[in-house]
N, C-alpha and C. Protein backbone atom coordinates (compact mmCIF):
# COMPACT_ATOMS: atom_id res chain seq x y z
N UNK A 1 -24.24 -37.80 -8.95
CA UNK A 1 -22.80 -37.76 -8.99
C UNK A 1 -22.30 -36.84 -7.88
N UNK A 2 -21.14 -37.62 -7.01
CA UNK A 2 -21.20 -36.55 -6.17
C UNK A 2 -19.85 -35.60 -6.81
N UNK A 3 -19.95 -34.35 -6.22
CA UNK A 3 -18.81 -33.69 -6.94
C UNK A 3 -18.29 -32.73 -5.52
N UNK A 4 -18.16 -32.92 -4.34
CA UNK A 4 -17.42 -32.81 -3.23
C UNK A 4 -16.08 -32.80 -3.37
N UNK A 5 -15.12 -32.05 -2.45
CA UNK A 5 -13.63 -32.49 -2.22
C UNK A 5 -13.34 -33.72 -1.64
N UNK A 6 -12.64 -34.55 -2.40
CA UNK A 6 -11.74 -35.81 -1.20
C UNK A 6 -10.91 -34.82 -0.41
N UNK A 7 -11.46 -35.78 1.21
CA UNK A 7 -10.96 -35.49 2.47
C UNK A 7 -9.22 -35.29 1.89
N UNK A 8 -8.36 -35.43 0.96
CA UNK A 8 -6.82 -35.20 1.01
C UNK A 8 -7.33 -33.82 -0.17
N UNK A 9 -8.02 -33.50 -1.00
CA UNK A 9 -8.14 -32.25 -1.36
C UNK A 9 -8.62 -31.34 -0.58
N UNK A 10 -8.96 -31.69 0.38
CA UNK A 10 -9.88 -30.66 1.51
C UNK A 10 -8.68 -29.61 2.19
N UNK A 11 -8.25 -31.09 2.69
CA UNK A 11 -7.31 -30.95 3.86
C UNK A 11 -5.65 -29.87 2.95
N UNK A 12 -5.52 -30.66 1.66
CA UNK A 12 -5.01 -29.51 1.07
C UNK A 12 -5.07 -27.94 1.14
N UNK A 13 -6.37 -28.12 0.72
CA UNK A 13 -7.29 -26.72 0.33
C UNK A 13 -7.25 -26.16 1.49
N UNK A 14 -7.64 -26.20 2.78
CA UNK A 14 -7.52 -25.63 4.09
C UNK A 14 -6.11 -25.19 4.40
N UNK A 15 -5.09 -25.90 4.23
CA UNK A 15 -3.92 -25.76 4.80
C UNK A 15 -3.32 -24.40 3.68
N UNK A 16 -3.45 -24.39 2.07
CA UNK A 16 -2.80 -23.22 1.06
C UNK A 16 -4.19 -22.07 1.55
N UNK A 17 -4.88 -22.30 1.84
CA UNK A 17 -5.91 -21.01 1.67
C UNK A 17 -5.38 -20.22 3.22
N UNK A 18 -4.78 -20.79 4.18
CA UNK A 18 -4.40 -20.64 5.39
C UNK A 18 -2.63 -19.89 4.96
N UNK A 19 -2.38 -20.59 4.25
CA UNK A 19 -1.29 -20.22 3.96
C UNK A 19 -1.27 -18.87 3.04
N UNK A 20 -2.18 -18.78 2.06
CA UNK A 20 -2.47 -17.88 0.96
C UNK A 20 -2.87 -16.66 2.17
N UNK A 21 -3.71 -16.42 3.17
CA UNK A 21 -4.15 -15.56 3.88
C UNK A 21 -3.28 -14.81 4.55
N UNK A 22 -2.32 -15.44 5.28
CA UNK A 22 -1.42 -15.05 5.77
C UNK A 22 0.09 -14.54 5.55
N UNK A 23 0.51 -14.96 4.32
CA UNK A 23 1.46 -15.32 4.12
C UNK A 23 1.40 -13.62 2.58
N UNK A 24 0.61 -14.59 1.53
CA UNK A 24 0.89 -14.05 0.60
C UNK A 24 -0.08 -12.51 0.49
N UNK A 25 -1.38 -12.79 0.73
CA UNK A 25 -2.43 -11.60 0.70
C UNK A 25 -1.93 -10.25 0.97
N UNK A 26 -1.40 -9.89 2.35
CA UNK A 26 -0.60 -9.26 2.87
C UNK A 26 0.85 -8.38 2.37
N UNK A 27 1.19 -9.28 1.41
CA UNK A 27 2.43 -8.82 0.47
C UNK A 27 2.23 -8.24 -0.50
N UNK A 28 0.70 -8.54 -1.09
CA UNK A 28 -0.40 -7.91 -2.63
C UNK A 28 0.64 -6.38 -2.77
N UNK A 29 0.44 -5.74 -1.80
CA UNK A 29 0.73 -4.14 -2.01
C UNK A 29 2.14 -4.05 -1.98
N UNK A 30 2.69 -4.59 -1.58
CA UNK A 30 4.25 -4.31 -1.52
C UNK A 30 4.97 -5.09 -2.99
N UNK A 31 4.39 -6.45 -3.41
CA UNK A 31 4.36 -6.79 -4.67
C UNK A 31 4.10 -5.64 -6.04
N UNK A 32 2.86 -5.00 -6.12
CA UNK A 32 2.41 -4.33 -7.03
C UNK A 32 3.87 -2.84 -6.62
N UNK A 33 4.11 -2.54 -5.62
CA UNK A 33 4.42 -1.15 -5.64
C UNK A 33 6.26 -1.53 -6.83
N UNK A 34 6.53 -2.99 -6.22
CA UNK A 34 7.93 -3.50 -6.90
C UNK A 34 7.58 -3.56 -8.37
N UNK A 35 6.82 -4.21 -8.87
CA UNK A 35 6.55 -4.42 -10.27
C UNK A 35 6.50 -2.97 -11.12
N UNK A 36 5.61 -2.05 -10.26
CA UNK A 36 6.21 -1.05 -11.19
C UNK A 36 6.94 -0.25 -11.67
N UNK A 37 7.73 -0.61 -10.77
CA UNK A 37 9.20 -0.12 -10.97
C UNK A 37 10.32 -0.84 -11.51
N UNK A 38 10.14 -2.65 -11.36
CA UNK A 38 11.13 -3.47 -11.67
C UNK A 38 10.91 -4.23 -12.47
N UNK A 39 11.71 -4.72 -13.02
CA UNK A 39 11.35 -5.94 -13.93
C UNK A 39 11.88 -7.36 -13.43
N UNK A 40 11.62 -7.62 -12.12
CA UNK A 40 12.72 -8.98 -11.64
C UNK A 40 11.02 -9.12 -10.39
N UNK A 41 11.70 -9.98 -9.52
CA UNK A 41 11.08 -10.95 -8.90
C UNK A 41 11.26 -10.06 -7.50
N UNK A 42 10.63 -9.79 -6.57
CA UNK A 42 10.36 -8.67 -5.74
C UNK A 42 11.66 -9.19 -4.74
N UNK A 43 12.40 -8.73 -4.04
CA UNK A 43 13.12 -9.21 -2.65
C UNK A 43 12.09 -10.13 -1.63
N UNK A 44 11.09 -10.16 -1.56
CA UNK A 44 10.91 -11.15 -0.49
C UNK A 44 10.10 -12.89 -1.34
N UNK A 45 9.85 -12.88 -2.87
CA UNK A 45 9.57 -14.08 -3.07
C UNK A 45 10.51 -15.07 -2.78
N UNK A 46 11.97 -14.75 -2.52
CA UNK A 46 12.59 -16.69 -2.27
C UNK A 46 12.42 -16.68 -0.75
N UNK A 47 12.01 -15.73 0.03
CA UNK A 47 12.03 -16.12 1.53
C UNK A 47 10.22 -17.06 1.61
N UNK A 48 9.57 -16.29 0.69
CA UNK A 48 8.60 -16.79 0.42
C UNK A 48 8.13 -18.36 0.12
N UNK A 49 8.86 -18.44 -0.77
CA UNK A 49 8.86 -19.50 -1.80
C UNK A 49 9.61 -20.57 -0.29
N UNK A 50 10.60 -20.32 0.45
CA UNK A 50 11.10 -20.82 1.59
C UNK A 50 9.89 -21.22 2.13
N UNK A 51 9.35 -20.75 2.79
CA UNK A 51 8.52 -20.96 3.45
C UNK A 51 7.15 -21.85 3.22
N UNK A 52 7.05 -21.72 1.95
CA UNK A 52 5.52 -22.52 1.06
C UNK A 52 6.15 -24.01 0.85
N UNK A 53 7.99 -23.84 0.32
CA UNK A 53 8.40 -25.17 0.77
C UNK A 53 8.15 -25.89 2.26
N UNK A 54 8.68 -25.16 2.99
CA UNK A 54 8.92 -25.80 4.57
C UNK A 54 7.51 -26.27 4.78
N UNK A 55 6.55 -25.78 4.41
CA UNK A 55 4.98 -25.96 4.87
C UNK A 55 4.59 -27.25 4.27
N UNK A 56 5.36 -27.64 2.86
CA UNK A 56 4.81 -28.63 1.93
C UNK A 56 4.18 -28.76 1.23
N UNK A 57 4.08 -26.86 0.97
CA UNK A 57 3.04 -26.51 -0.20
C UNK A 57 3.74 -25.99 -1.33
N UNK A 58 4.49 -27.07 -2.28
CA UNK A 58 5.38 -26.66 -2.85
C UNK A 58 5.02 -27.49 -4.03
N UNK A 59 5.28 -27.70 -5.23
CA UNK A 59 5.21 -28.27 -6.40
C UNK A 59 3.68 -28.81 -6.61
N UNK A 60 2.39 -28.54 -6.13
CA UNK A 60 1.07 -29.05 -5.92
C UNK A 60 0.61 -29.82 -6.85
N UNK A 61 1.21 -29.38 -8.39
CA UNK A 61 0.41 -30.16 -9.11
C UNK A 61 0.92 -31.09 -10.23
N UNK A 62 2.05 -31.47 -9.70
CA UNK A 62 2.88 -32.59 -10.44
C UNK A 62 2.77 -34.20 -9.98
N UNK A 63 1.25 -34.23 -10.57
CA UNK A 63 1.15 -36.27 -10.28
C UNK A 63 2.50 -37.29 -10.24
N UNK A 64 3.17 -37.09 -11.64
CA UNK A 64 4.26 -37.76 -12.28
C UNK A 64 5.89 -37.50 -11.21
N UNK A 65 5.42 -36.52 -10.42
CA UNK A 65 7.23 -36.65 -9.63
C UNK A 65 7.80 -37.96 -9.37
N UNK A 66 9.32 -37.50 -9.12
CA UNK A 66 10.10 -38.62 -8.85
C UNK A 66 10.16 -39.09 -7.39
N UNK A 67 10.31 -40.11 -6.79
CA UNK A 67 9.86 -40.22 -5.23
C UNK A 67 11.18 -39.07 -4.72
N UNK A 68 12.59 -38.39 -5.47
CA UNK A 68 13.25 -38.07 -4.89
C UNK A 68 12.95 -36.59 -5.31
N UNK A 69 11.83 -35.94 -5.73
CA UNK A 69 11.81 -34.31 -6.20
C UNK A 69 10.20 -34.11 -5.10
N UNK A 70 10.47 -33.26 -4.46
CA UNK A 70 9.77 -32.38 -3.21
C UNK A 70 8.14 -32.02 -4.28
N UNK A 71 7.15 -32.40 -3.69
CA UNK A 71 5.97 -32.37 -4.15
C UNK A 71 4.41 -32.92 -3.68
N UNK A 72 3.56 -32.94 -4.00
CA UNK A 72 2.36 -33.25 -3.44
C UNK A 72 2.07 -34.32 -4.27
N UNK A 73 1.86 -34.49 -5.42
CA UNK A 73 1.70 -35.47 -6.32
C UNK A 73 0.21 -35.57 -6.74
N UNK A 74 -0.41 -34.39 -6.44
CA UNK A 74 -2.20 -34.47 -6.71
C UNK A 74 -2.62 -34.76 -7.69
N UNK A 75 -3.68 -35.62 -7.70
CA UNK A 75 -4.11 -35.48 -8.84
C UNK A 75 -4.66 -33.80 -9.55
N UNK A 76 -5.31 -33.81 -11.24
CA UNK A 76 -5.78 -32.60 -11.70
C UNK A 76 -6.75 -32.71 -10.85
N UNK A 77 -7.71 -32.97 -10.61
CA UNK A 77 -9.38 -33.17 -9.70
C UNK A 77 -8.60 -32.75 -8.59
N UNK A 78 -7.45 -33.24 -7.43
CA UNK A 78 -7.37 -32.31 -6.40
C UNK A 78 -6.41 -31.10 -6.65
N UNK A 79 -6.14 -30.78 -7.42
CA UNK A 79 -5.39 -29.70 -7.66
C UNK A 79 -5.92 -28.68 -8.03
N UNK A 80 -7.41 -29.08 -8.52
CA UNK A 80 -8.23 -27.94 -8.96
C UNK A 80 -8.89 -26.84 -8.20
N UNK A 81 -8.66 -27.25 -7.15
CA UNK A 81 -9.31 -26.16 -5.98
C UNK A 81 -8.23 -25.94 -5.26
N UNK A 82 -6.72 -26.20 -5.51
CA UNK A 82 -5.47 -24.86 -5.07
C UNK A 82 -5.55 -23.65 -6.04
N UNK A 83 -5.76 -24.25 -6.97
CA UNK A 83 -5.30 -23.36 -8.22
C UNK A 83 -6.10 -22.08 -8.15
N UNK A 84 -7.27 -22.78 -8.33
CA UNK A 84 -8.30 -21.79 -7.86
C UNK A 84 -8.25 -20.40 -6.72
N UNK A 85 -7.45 -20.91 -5.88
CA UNK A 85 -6.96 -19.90 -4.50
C UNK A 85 -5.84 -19.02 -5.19
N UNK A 86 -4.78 -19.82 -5.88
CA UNK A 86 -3.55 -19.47 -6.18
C UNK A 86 -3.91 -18.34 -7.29
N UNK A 87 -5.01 -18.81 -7.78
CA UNK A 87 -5.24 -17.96 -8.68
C UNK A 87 -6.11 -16.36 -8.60
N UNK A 88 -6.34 -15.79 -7.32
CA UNK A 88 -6.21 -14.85 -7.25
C UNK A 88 -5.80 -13.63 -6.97
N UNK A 89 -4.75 -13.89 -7.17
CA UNK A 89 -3.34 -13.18 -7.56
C UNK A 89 -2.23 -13.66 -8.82
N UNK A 90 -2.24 -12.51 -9.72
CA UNK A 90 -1.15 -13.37 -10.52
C UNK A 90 0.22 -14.11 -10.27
N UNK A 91 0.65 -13.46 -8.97
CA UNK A 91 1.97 -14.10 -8.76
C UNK A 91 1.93 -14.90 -8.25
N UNK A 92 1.02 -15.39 -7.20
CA UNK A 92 0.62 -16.75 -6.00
C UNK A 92 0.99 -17.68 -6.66
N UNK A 93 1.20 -18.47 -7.68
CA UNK A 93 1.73 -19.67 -8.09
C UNK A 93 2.86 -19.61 -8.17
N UNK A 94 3.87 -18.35 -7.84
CA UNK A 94 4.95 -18.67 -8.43
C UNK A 94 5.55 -19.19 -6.64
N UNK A 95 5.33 -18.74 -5.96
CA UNK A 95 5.53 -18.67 -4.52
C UNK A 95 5.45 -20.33 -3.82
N UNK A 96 4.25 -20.89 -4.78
CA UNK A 96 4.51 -22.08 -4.60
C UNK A 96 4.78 -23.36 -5.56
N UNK A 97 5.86 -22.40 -6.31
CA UNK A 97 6.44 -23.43 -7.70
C UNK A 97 5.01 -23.83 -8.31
N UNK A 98 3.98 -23.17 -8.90
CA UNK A 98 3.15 -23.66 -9.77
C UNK A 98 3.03 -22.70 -10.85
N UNK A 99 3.70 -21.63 -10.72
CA UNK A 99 3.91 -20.85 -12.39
C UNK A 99 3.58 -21.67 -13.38
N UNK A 100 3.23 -21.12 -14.79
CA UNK A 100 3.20 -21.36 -16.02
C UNK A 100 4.69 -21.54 -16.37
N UNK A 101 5.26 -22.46 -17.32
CA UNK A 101 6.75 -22.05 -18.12
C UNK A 101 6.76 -20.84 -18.56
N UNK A 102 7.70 -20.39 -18.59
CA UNK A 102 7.95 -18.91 -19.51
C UNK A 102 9.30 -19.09 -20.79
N UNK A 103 8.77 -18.83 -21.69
CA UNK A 103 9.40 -18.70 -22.59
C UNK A 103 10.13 -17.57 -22.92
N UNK A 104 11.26 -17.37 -22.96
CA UNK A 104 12.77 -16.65 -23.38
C UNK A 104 12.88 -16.65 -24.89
N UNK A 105 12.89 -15.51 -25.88
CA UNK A 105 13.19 -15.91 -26.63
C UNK A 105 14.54 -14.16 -27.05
């Protein structure tokens, strides 16, 4: 069985880990120094979140979109190795609209 990336998960995976390096890694410390002091969303995630849009690394793991809502449309199998990147950092998903829901109560 082969269990390799498809060449469109690859090419994914290269382009957010490129993006994750540069972009978000770099912010780690200036993130943590905000959180402990705030309870909101740091000043530079919507320039952020700007930018992970413009790139097209934005909504990654919503198969089901509408042809008119901004997204990748991956399947779970290629989505499983963004997540993976996104996921080391707790906030990295939010940067590229892949947060968990959060519940308000």
């Amino acid at each position: 069985m082969d269990f390799g990336l498809s060449e469109r998960s690859e090419r994914w995976r290269r382009d957010l880990l490129a993006f994750f390096e540069q972009e978000v890694l770099p912010r780690h410390r200036a993130w943590l120094d905000h959180v402990r002091t705030h309870n909101d969303a740091p000043p530079f995630m919507a320039e952020m979140q700007q930018k992970a849009r413009a790139a097209g690394l934005w909504n990654l793991g919503l198969p089901e979109l509408a042809d008119d809502e901004p997204g990748t449309r991956l399947s779970n199998l290629d989505y499983a190795p963004l997540a993976e990147i996104m996921g080391r950092l707790l906030w990295a998903p939010e940067v590229f609209n892949c947060q968990r829901p959060t519940c308000r109560t």
